[in-house]
Protein backbone atom coordinates (compact mmCIF):
# COMPACT_ATOMS: atom_id res chain seq x y z
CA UNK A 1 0.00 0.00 0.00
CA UNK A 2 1.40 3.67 -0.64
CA UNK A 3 0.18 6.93 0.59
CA UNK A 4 0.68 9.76 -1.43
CA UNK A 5 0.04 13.60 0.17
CA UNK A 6 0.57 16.92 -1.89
CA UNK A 7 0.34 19.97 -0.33
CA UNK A 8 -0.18 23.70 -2.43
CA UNK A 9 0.73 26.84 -1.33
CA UNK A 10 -1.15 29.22 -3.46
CA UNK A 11 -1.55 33.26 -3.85
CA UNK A 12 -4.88 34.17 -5.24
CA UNK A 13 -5.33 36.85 -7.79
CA UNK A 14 -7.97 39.73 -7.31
CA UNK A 15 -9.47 38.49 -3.98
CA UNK A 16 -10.84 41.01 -1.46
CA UNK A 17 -12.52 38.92 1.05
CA UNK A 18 -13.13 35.78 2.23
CA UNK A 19 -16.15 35.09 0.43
CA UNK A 20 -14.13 35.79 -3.13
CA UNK A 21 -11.21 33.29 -1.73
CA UNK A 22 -14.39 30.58 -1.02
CA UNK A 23 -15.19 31.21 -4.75
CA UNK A 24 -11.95 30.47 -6.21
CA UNK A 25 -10.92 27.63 -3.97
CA UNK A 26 -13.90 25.51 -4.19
CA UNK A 27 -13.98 25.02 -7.52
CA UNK A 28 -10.19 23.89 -7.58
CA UNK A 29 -10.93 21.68 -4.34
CA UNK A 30 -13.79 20.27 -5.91
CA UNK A 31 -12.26 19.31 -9.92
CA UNK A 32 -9.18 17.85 -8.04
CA UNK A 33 -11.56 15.29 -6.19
CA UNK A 34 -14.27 14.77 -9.24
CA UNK A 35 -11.51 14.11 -11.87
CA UNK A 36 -8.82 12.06 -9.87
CA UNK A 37 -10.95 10.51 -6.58
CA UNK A 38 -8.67 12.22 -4.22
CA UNK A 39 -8.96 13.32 -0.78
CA UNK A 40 -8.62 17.60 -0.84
CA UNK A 41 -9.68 20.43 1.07
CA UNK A 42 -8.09 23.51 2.02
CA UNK A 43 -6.12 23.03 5.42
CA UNK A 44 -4.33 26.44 5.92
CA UNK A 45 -4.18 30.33 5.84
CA UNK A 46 -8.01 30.18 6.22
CA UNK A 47 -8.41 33.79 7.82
CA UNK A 48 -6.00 35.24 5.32
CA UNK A 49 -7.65 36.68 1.77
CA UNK A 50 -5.39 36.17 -0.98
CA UNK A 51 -3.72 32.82 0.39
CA UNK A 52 -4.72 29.54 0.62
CA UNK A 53 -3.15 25.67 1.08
CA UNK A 54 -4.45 22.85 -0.38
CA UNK A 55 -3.43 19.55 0.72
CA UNK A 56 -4.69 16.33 -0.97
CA UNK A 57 -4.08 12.32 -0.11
CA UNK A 58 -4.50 9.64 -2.24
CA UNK A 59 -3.89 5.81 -1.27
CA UNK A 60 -3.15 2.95 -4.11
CA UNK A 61 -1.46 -0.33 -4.57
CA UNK A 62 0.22 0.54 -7.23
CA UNK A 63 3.13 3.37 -6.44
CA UNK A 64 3.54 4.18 -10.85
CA UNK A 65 -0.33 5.04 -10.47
CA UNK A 66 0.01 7.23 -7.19
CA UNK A 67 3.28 9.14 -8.40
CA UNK A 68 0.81 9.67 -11.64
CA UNK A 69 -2.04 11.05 -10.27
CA UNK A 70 0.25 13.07 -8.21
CA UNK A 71 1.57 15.00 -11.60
CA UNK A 72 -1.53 15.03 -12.87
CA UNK A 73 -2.99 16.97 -9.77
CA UNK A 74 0.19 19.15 -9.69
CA UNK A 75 -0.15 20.26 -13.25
CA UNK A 76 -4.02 21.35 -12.67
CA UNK A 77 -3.31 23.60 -9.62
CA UNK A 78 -0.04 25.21 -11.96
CA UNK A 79 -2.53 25.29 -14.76
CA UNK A 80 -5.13 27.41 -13.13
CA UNK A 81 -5.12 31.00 -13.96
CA UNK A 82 -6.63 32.76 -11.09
CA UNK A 83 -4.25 31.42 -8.31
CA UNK A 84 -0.11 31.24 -8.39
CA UNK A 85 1.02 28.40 -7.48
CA UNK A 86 4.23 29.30 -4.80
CA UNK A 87 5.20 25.83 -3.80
CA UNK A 88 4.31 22.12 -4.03
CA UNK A 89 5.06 19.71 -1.08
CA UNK A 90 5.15 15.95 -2.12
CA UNK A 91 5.16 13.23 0.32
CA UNK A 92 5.46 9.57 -0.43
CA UNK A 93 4.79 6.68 2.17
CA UNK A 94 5.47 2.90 1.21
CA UNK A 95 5.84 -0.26 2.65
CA UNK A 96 8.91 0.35 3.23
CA UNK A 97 7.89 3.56 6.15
């Protein structure tokens, strides 16, 4: 079994309260989990406006599948246009842990 957890730092574009911030990170909470049946929500920075973290988990068998679902989920956040993506934060468990 492996365990794979990314974690996104992000700084939101023209966001003014916390209501906007809701608007723009529910959407990108909500594709990550339709499109790749991951675990996400946004677990920090949740008083500030104009930043927000992600974190997501994922459990397979298979550690090829988990490291691509990973990249896949990594190149959506980067992708979006109304956030900046500051830093990605990979963590891998295996057997082996």
């Amino acid at each position: 079994m492996y365990v794979g957890t990314l974690s996104f730092d992000l700084l939101l574009g023209d966001v003014h309260s916390l209501k906007e911030k809701r608007s723009v990170v529910r959407p990108i909470v909500a594709e990550l989990q339709r499109k790749y049946a991951v675990s996400a929500a946004e677990v920090d920075h949740m008083d500030l406006h104009r930043r927000a973290v992600i974190g997501l988990a994922m459990v397979s068998g298979d550690a090829g599948h988990l490291t691509d679902v990973l990249d896949r989920c990594e190149r959506l956040v980067a992708a979006r246009p109304e956030v900046e993506l500051l830093s990605v934060r990979r963590r891998f468990h295996g057997d082996d842990d």
